[in-house]
PDB file of N, CA and C in Angstrom:
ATOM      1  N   UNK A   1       7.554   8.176 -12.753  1.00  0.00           N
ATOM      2  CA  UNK A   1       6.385   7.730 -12.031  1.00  0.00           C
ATOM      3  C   UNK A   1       6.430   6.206 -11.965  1.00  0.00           C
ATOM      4  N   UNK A   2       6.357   5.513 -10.872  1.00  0.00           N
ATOM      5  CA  UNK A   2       6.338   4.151 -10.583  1.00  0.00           C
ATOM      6  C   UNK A   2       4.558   3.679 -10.335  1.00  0.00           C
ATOM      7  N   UNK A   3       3.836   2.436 -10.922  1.00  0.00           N
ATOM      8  CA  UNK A   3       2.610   2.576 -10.040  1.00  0.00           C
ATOM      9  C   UNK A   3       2.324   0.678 -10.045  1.00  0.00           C
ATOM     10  N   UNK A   4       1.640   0.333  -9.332  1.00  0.00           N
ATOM     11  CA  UNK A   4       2.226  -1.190  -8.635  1.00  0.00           C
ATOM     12  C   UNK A   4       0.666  -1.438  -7.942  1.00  0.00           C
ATOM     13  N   UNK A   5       0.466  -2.858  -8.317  1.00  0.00           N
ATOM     14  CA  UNK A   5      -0.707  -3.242  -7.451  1.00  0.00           C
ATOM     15  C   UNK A   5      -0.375  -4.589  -6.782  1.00  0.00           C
ATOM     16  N   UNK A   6      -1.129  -4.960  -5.938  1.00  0.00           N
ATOM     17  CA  UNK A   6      -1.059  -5.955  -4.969  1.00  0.00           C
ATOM     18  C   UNK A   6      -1.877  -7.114  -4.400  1.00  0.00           C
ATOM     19  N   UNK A   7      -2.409  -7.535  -3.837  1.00  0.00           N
ATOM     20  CA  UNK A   7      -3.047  -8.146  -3.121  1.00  0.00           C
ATOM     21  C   UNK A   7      -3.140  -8.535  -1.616  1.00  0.00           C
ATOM     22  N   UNK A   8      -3.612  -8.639  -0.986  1.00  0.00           N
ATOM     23  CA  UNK A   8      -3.351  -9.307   0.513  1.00  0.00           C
ATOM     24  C   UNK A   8      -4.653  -9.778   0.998  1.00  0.00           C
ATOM     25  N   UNK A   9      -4.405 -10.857   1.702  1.00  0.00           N
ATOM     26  CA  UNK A   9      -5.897 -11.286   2.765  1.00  0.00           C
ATOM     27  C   UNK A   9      -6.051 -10.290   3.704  1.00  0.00           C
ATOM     28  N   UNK A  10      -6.129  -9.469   3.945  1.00  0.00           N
ATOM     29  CA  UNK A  10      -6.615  -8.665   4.518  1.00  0.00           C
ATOM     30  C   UNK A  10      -8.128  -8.158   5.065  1.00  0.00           C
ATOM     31  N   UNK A  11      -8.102  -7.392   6.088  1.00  0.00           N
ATOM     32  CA  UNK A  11      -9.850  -7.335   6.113  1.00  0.00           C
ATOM     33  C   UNK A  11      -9.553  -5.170   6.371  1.00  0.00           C
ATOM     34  N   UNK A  12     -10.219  -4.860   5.621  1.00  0.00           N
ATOM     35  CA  UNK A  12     -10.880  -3.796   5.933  1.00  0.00           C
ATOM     36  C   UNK A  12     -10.551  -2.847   7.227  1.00  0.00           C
ATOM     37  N   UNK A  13     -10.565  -3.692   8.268  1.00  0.00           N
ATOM     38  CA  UNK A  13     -10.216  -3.333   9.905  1.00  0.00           C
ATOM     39  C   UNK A  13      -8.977  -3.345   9.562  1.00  0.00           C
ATOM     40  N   UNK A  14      -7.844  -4.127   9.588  1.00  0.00           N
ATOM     41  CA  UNK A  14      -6.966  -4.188   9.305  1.00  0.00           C
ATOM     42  C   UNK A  14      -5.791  -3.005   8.301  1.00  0.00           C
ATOM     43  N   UNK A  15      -6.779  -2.767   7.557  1.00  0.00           N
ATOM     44  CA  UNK A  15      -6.084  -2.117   6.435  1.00  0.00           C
ATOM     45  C   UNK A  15      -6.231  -0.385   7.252  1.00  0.00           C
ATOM     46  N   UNK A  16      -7.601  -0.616   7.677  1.00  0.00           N
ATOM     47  CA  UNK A  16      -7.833   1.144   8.846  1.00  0.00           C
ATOM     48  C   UNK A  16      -6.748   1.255  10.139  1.00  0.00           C
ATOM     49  N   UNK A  17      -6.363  -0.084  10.203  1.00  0.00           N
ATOM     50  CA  UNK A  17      -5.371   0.013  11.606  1.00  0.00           C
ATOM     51  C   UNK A  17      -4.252   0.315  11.456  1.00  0.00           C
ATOM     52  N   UNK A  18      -3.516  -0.063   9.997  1.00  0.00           N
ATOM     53  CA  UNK A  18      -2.295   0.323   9.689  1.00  0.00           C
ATOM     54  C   UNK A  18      -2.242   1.451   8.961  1.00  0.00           C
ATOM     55  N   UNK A  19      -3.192   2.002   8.569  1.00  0.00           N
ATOM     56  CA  UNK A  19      -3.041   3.712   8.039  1.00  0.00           C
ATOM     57  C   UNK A  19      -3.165   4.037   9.376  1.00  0.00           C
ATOM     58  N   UNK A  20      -4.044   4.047  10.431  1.00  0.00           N
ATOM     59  CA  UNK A  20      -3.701   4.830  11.634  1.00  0.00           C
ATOM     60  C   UNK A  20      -2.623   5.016  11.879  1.00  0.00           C
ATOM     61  N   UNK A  21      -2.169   3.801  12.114  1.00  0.00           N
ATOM     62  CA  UNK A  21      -0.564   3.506  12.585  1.00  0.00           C
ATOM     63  C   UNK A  21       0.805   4.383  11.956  1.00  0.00           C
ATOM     64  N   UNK A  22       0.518   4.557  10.408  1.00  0.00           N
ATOM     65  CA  UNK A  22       1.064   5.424   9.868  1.00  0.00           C
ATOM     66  C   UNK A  22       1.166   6.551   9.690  1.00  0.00           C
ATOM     67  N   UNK A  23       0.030   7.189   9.692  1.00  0.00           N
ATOM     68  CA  UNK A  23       0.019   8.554   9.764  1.00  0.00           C
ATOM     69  C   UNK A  23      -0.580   8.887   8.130  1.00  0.00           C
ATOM     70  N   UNK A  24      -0.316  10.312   8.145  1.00  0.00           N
ATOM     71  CA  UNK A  24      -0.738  11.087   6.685  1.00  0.00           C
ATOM     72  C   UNK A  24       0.281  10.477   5.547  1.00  0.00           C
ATOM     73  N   UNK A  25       0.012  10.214   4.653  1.00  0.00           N
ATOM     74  CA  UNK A  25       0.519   9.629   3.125  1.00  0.00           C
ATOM     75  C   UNK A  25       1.679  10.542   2.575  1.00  0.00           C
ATOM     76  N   UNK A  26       2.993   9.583   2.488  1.00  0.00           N
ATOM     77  CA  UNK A  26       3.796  11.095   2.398  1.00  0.00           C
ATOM     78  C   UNK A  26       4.070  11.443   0.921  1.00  0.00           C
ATOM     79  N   UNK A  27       4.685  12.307   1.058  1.00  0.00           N
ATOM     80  CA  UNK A  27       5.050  13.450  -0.329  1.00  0.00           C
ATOM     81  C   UNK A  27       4.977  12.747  -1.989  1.00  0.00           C
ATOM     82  N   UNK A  28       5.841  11.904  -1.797  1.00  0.00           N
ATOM     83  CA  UNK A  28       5.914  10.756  -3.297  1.00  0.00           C
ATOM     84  C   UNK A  28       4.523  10.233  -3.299  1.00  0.00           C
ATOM     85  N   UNK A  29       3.645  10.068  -2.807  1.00  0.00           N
ATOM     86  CA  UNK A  29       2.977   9.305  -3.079  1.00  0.00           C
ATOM     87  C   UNK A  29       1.539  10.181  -3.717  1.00  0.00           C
ATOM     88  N   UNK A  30       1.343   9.398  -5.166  1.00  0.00           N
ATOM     89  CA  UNK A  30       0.463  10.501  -5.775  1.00  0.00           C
ATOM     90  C   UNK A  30      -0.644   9.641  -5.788  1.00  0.00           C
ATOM     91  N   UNK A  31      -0.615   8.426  -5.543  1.00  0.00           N
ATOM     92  CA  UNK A  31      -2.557   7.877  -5.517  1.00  0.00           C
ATOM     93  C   UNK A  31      -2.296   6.545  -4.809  1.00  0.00           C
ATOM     94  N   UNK A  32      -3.288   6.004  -3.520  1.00  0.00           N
ATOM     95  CA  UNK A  32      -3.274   4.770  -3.066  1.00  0.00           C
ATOM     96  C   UNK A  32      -5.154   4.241  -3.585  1.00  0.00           C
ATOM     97  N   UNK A  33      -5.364   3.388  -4.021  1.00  0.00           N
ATOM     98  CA  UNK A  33      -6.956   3.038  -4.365  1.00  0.00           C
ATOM     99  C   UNK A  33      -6.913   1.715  -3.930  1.00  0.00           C
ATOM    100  N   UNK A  34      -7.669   1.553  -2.605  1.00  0.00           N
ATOM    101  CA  UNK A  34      -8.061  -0.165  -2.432  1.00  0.00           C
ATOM    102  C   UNK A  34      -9.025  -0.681  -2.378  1.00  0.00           C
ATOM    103  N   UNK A  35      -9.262  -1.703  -2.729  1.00  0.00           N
ATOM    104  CA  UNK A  35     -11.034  -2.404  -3.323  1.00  0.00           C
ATOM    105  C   UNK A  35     -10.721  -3.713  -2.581  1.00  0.00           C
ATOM    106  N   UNK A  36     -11.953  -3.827  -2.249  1.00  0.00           N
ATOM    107  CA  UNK A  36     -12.126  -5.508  -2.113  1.00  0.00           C
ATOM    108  C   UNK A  36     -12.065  -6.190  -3.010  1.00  0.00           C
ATOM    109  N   UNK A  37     -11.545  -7.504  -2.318  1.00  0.00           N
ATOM    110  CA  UNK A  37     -12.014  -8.672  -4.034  1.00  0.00           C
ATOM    111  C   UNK A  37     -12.351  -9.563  -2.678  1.00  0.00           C
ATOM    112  N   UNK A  38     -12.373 -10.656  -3.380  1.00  0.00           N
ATOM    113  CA  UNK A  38     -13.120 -11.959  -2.870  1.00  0.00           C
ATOM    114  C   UNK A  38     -12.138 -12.497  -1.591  1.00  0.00           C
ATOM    115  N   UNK A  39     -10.652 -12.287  -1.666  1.00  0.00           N
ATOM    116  CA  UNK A  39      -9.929 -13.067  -0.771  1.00  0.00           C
ATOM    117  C   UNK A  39      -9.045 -12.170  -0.119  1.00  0.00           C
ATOM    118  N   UNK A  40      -9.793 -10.690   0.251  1.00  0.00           N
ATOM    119  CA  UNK A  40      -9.350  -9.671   0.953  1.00  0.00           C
ATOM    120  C   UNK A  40      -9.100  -8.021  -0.080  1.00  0.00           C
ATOM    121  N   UNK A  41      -8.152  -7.616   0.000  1.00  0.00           N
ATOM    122  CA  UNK A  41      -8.085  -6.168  -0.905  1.00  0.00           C
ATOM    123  C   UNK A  41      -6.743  -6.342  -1.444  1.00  0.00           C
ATOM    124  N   UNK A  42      -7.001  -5.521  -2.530  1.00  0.00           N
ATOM    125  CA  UNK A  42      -5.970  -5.096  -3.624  1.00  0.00           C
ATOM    126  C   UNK A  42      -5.719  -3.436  -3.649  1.00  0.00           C
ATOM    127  N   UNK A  43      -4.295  -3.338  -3.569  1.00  0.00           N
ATOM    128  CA  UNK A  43      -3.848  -1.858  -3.615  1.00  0.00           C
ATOM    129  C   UNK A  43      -3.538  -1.324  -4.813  1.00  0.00           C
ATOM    130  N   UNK A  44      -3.793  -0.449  -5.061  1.00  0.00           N
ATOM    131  CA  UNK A  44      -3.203  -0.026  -6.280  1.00  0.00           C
ATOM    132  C   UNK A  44      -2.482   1.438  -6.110  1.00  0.00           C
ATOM    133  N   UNK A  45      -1.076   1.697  -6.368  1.00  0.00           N
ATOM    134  CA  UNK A  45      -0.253   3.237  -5.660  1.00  0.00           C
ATOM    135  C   UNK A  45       0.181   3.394  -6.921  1.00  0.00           C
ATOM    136  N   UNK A  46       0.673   4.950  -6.705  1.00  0.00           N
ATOM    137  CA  UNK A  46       1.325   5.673  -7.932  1.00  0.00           C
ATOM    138  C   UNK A  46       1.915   6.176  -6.956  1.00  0.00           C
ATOM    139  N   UNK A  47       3.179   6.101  -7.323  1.00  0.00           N
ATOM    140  CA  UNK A  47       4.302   7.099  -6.990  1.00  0.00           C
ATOM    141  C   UNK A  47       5.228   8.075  -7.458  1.00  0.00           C
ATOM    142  N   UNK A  48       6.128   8.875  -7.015  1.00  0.00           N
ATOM    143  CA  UNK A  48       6.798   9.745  -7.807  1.00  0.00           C
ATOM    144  C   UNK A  48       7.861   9.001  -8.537  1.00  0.00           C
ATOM    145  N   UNK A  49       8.484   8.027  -8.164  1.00  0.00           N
ATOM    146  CA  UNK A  49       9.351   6.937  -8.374  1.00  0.00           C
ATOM    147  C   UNK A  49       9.574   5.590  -7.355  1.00  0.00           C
ATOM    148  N   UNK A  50      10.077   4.299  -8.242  1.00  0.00           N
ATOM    149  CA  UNK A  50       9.927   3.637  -7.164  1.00  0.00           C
ATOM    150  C   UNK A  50      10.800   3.523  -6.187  1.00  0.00           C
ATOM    151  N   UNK A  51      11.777   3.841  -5.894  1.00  0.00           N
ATOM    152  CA  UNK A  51      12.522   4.032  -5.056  1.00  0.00           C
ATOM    153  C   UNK A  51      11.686   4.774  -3.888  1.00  0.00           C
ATOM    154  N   UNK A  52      10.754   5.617  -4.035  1.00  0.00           N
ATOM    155  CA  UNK A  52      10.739   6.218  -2.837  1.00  0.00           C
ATOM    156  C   UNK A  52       9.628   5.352  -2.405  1.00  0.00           C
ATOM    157  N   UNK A  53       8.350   4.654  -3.307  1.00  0.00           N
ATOM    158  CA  UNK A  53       7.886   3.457  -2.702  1.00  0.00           C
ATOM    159  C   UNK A  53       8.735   2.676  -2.203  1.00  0.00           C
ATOM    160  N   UNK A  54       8.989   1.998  -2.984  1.00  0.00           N
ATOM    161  CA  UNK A  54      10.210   1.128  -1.607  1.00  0.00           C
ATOM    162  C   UNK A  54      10.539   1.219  -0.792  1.00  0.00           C
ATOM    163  N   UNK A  55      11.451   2.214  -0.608  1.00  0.00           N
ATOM    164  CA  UNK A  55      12.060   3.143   0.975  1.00  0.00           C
ATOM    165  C   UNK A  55      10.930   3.253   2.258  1.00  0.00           C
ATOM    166  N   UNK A  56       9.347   3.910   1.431  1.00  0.00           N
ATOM    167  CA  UNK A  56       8.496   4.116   2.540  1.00  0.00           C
ATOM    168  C   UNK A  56       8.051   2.830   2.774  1.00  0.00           C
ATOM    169  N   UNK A  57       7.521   1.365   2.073  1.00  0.00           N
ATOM    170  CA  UNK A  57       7.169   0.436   2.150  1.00  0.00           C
ATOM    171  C   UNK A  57       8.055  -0.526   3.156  1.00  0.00           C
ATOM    172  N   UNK A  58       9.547  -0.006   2.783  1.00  0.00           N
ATOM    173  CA  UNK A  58      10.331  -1.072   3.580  1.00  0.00           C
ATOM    174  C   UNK A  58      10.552  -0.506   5.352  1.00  0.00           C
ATOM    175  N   UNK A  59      10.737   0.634   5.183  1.00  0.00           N
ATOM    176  CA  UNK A  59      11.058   1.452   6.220  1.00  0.00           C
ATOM    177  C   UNK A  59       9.553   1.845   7.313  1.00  0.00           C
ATOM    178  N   UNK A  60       8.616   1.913   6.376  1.00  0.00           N
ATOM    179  CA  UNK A  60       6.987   2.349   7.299  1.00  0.00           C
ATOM    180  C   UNK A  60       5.781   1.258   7.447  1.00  0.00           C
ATOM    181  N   UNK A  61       5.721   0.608   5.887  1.00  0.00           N
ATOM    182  CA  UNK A  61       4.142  -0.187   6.013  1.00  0.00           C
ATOM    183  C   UNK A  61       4.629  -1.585   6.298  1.00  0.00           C
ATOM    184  N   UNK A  62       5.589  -2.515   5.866  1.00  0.00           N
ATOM    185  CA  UNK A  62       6.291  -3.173   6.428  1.00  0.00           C
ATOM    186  C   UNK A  62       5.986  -3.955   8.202  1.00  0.00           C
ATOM    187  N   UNK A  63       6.845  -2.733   8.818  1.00  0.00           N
ATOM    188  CA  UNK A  63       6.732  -3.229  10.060  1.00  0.00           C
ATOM    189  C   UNK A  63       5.742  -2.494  10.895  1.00  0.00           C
ATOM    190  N   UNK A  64       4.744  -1.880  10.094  1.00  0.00           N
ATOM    191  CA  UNK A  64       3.392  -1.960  10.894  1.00  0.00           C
ATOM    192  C   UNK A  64       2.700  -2.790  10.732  1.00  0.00           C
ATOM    193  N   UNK A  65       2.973  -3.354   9.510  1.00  0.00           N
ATOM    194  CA  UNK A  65       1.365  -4.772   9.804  1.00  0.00           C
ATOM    195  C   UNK A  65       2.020  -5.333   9.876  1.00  0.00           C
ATOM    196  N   UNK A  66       3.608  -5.870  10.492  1.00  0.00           N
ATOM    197  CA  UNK A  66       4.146  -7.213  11.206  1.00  0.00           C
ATOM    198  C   UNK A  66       3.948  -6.662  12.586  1.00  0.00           C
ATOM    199  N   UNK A  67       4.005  -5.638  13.339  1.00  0.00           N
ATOM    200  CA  UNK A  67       3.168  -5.139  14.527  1.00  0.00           C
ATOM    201  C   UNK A  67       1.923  -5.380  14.487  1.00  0.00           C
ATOM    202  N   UNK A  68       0.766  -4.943  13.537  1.00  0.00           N
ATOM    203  CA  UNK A  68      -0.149  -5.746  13.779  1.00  0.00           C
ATOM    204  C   UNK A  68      -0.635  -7.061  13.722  1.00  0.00           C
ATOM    205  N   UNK A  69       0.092  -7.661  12.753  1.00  0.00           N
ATOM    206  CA  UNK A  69      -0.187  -9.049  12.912  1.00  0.00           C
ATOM    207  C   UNK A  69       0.342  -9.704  13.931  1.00  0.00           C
ATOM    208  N   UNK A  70       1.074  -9.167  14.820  1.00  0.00           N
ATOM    209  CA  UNK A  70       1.716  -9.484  15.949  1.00  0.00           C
ATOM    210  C   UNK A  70       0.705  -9.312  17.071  1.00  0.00           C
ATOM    211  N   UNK A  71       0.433  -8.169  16.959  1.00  0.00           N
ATOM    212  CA  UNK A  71      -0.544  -7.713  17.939  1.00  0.00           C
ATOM    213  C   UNK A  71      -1.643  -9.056  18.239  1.00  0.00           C
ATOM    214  N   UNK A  72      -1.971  -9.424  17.129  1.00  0.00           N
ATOM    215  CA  UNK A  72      -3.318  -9.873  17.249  1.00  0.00           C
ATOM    216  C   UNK A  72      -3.016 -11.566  16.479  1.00  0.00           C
ATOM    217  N   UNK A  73      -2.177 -11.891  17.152  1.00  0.00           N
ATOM    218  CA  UNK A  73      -1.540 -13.150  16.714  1.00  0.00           C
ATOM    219  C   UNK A  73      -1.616 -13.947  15.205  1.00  0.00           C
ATOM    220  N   UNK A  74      -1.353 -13.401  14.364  1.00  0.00           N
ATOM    221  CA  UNK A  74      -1.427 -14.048  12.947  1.00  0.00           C
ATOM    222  C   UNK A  74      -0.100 -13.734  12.555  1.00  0.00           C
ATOM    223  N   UNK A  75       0.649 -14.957  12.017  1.00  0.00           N
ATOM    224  CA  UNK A  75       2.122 -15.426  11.793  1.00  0.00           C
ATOM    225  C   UNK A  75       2.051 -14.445  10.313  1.00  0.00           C
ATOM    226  N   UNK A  76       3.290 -13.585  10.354  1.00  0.00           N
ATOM    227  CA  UNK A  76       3.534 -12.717   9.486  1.00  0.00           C
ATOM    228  C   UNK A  76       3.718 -13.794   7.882  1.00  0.00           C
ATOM    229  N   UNK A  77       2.947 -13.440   6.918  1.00  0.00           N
ATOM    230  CA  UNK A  77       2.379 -14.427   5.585  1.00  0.00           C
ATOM    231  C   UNK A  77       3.835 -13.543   4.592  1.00  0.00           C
ATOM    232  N   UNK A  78       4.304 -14.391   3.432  1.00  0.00           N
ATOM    233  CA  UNK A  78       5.413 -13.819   2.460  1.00  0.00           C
ATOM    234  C   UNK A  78       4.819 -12.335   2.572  1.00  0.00           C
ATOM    235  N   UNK A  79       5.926 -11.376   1.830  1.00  0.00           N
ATOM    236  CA  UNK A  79       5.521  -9.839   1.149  1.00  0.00           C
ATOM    237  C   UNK A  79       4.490 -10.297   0.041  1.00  0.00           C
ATOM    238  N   UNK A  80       3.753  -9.527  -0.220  1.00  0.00           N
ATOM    239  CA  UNK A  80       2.919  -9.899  -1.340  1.00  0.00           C
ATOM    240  C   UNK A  80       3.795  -9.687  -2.904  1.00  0.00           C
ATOM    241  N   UNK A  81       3.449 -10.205  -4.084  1.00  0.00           N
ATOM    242  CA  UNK A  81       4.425 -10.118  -5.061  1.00  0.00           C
ATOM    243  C   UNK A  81       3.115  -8.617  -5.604  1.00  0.00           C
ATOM    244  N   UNK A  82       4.216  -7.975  -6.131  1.00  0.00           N
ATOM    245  CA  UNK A  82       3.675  -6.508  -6.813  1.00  0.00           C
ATOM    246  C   UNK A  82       4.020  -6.202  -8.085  1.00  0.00           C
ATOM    247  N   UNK A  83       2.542  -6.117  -8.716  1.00  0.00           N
ATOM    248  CA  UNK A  83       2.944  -6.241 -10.348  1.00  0.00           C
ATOM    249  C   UNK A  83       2.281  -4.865 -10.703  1.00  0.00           C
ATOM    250  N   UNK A  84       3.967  -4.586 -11.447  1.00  0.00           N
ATOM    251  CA  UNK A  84       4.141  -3.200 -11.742  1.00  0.00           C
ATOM    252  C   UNK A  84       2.323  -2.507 -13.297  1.00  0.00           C
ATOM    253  N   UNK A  85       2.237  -1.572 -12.967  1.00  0.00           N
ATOM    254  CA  UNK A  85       1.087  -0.871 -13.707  1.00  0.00           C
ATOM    255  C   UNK A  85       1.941   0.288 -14.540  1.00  0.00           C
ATOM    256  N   UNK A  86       1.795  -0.375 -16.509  1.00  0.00           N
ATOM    257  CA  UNK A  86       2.515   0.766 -17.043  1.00  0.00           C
ATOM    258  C   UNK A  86       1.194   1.682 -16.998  1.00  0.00           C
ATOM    259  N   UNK A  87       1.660   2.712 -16.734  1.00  0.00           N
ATOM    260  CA  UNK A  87       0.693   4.256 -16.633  1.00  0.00           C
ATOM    261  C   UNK A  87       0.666   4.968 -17.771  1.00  0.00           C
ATOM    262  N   UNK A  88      -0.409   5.127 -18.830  1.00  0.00           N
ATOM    263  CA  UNK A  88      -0.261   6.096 -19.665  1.00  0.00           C
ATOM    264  C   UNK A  88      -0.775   7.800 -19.066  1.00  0.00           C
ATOM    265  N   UNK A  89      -1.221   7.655 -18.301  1.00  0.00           N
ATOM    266  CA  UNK A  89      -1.330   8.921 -17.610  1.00  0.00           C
ATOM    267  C   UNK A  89      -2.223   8.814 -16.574  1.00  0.00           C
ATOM    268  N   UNK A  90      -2.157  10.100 -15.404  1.00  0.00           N
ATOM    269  CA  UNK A  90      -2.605  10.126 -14.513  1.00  0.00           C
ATOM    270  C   UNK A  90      -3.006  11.768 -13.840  1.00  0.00           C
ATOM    271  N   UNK A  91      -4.548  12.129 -13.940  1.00  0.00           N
ATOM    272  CA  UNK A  91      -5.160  13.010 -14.010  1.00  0.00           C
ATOM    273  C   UNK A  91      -5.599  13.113 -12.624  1.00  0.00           C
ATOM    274  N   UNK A  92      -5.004  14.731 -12.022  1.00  0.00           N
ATOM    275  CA  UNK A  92      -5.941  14.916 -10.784  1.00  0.00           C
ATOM    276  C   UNK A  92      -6.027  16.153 -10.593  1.00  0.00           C
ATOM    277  N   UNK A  93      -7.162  16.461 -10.064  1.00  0.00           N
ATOM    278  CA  UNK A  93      -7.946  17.520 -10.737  1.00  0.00           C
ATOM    279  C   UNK A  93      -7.249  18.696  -9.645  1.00  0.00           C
ATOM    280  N   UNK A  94      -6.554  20.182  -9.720  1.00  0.00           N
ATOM    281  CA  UNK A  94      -5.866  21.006  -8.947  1.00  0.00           C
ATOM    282  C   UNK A  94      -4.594  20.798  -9.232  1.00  0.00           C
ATOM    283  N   UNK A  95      -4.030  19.609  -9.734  1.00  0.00           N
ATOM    284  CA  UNK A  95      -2.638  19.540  -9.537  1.00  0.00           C
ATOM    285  C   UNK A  95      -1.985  19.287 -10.963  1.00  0.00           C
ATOM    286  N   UNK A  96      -2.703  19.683 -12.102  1.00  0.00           N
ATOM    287  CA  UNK A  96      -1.937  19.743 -13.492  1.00  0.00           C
ATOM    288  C   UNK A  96      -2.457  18.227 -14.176  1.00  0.00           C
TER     289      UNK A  96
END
């Protein structure tokens, strides 16, 4: 299990435009939770491993919000740096 949080300036609209863009949450991925803070939202994912975050991050979420930030003219900002979350466990309710 890999699980990783983030940050970005982001707004809310933004963050709804690129899940559109993406589609349904795929298979590896066992929890996305995003909150506001003061200077946009923070992600927080669990995955099955990180490799398959990566793969979907580099390959899917990536170059949708450089499409949207394209879209709507804002110069694509660094990747955000992602600091890994050791997990002592992770409970959801139907699935063990």
């Amino acid at each position: 299990m890999y699980a990783f949080s983030f940050e970005v300036p982001g707004t809310e609209s933004m963050y709804e435009q690129v899940k559109a863009s993406v589609g349904e949450p795929p298979e590896g991925q066992l929890l996305l939770l995003v909150s506001r803070t003061a200077g946009g939202l923070r992600h927080l994912g669990v995955w099955r491993s990180r490799a398959e975050w990566e793969h979907y991050r580099d390959a899917t979420i990536r170059p949708a919000v450089a499409a949207l930030l394209a879209k709507i003219g804002i110069p694509e900002p660094p990747a955000p740096v992602e600091q890994e979350v050791a997990v002592v466990d992770l409970q959801q309710p139907g699935r063990g």
